[in-house]
Protein backbone atom coordinates (compact mmCIF):
# COMPACT_ATOMS: atom_id res chain seq x y z
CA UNK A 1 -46.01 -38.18 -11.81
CA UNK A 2 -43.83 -36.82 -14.33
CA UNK A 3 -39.88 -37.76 -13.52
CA UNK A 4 -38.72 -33.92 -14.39
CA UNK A 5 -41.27 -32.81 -11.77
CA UNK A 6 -40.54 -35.30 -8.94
CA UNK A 7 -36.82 -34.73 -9.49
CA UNK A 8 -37.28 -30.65 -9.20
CA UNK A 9 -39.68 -31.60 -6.16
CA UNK A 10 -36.35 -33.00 -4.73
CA UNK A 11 -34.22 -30.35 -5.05
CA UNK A 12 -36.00 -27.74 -3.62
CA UNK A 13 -36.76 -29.57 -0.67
CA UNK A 14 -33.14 -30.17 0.10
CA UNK A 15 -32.96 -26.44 -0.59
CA UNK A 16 -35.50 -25.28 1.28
CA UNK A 17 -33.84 -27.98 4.36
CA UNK A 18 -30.55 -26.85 4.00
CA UNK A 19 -31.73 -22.91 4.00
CA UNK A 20 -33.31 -23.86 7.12
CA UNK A 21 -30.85 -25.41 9.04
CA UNK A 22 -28.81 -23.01 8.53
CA UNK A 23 -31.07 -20.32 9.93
CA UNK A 24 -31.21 -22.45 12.70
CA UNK A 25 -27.48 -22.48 13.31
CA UNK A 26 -27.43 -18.75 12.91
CA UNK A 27 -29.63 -17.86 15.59
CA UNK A 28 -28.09 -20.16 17.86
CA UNK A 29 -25.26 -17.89 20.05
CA UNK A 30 -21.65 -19.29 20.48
CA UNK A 31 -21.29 -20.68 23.87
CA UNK A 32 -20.18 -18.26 26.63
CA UNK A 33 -16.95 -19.81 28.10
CA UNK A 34 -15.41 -17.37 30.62
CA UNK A 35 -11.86 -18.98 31.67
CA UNK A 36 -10.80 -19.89 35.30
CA UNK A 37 -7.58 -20.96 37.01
CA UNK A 38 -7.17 -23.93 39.22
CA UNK A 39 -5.99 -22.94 42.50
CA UNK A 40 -2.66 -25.03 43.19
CA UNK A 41 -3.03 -24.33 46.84
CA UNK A 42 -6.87 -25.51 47.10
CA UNK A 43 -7.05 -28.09 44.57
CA UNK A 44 -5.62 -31.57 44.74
CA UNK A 45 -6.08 -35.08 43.41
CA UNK A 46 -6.69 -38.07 45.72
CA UNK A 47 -5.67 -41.81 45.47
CA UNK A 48 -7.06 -44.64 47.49
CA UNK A 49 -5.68 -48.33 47.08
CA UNK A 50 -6.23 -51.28 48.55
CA UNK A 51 -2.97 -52.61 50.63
CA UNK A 52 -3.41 -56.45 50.34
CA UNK A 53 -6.55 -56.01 52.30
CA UNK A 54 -5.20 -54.66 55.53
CA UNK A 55 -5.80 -51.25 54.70
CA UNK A 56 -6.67 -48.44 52.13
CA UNK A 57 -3.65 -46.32 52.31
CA UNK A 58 -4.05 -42.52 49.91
CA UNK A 59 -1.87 -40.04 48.93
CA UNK A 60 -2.10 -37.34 46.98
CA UNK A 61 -1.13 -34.64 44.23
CA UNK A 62 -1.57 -30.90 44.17
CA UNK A 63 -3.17 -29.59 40.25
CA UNK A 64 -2.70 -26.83 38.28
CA UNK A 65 -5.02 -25.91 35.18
CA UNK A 66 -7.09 -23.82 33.36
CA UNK A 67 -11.17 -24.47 33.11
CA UNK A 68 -13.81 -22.93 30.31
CA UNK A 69 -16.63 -22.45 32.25
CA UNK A 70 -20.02 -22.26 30.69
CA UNK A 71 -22.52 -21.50 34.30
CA UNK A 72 -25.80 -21.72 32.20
CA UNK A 73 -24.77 -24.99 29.93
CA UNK A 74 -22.38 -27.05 31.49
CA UNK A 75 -21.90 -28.90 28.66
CA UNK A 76 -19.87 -26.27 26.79
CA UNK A 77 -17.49 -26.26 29.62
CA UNK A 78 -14.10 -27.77 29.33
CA UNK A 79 -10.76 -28.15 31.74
CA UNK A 80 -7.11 -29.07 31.25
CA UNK A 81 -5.07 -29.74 34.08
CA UNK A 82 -1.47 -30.95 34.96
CA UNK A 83 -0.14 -32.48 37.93
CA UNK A 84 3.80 -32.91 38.84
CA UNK A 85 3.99 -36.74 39.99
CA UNK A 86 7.05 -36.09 41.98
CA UNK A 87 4.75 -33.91 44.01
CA UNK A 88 3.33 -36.72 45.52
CA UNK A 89 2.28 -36.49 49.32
CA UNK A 90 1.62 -38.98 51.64
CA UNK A 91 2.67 -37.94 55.04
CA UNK A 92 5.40 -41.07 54.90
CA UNK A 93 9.04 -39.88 53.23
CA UNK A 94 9.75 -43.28 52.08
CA UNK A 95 6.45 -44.56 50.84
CA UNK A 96 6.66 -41.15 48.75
CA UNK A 97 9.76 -42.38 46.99
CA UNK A 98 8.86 -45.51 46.64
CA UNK A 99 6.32 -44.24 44.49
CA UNK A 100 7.91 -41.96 42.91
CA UNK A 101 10.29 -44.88 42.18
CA UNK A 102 10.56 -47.36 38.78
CA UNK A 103 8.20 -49.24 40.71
CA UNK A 104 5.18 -46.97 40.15
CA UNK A 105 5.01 -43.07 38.98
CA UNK A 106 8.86 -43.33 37.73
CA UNK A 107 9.08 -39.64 38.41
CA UNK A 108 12.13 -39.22 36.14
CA UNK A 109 10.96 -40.98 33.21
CA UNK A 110 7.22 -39.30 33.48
CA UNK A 111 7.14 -36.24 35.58
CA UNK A 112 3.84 -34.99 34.73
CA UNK A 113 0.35 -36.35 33.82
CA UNK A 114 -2.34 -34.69 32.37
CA UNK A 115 -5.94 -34.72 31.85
CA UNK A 116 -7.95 -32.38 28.75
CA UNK A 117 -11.52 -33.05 28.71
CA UNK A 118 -13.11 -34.15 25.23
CA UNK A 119 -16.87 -33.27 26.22
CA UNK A 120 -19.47 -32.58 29.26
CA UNK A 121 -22.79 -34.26 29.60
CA UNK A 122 -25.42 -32.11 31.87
CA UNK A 123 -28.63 -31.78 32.18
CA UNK A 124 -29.02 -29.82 35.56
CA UNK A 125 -25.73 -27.67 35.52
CA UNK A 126 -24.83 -28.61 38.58
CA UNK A 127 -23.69 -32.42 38.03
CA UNK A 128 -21.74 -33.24 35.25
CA UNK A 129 -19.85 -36.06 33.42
CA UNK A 130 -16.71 -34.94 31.99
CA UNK A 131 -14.93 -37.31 29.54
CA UNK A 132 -11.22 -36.71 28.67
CA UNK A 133 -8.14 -38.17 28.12
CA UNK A 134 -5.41 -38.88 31.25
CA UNK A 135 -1.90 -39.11 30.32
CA UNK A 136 -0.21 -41.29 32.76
CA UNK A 137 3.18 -43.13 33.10
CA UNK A 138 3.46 -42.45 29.43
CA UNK A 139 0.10 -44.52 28.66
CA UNK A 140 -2.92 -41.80 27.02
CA UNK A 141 -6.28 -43.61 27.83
CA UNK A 142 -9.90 -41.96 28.09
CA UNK A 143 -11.68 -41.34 31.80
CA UNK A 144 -14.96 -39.97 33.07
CA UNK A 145 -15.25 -38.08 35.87
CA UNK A 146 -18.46 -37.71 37.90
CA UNK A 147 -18.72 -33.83 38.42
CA UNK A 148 -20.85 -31.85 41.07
CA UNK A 149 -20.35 -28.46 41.47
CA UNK A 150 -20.49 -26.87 44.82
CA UNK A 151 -20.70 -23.26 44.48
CA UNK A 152 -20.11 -20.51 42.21
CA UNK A 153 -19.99 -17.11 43.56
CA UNK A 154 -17.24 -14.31 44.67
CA UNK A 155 -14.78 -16.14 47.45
CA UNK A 156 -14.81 -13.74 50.75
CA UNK A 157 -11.30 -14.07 51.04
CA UNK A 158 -10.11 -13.15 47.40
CA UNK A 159 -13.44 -11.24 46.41
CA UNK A 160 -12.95 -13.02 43.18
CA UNK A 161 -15.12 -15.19 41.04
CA UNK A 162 -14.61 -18.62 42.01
CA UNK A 163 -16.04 -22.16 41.39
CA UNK A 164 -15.86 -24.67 43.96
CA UNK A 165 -16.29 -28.64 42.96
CA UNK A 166 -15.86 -32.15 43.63
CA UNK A 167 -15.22 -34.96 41.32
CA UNK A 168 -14.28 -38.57 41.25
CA UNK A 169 -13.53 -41.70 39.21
CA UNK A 170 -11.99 -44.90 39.72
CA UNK A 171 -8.79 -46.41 37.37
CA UNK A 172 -7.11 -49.50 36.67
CA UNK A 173 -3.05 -48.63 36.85
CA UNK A 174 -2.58 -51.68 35.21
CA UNK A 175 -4.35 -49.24 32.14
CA UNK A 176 -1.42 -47.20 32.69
CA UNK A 177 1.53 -49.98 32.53
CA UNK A 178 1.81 -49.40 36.64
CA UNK A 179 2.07 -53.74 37.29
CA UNK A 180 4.00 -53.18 40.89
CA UNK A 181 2.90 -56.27 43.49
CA UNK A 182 -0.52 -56.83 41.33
CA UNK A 183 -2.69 -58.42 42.54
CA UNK A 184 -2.27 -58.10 46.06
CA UNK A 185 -1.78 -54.46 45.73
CA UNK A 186 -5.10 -53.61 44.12
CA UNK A 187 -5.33 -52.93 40.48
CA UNK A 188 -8.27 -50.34 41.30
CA UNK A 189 -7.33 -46.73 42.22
CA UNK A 190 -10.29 -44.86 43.45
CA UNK A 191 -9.61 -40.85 42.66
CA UNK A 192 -11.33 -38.30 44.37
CA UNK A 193 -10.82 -34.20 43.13
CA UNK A 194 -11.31 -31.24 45.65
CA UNK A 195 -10.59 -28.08 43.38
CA UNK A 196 -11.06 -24.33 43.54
CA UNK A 197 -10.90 -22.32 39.76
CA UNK A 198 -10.94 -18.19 39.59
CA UNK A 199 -11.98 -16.00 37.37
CA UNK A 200 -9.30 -15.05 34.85
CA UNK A 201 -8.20 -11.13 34.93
């Protein structure tokens, strides 16, 4: 076949491709991302660690945040959320500042860490895996959490849009530059999330 011909063959197939893709892109809609607020009061992060084998004590932290929530494709979705370290809560006044101490959170040095999600894998939209980036003890490092969604629908109390969920994830604070009594002290931190998000006015 003549080399003029094959060449022009060529180019209007990558014309005709590139015409069609993006025909394709214009018919597909933006996603639909309505934005919610974590509720401080409802919404928490959980620790778990393993005392030298004796016992798993926990504490936790109280978040704030924003999420862009996508009900029909998850995977549009996205969250940032902040927590104040010297918040911590244990029920025990001085295992809180010991944590809040050089030792571990250094509360003064540090006082927040944050998490901003990066992307969401689902294929059900109503389990998710949301990979981000946690900010901790000065150390940036990327997470996943394991995401299942308990309810969406208008709270009784509030009459407001609201999306309940769960999440959890386990991290090494050794990740994080946190070396305190390693390795009797567990390295592994196992993180459970109870959080409540409204609807935006």
């Amino acid at each position: 076949m003549n080399k003029v011909i094959v060449k022009g063959i060529c180019v209007v197939t990558l014309v005709l491709a590139n015409f069609l893709c993006q025909a394709e892109q214009a018919q597909t809609p933006p996603p639909v991302l309505k934005t919610y607020v974590l509720d401080p009061t409802h919404t928490y992060v959980l620790w778990h660690i393993d005392h030298f084998g004796f016992s798993k004590p926990s504490g936790k932290w109280m978040a704030e945040g924003t999420i862009g929530f996508d009900k029909d494709q998850l995977k549009n979705s996205n969250v940032s959320a902040t927590i104040n370290t010297s918040d911590i809560s244990t029920g025990i006044t001085r295992l809180d500042d010991h944590i809040k101490s050089k030792d571990f959170m250094d509360v003064v040095q540090f006082p927040k860490a944050t998490f901003v999600s990066t992307s969401v894998e689902s294929s059900d939209n109503q389990t998710a895996k949301v990979n981000g980036t946690l900010t901790l003890h000065g150390v940036s490092k990327p997470i996943t959490l394991d995401v299942i969604i308990n309810k969406v629908e208008p709270s009784p109390i509030s009459q407001k849009q609201t999306i309940g969920f769960y999440a959890f994830t386990k991290l090494r604070r050794s990740d994080f530059g946190i070396n305190a009594y390693l390795p009797g002290l567990s390295d592994q931190v196992d993180i459970e999330i109870q959080g409540e998000a409204t609807l935006k006015e």
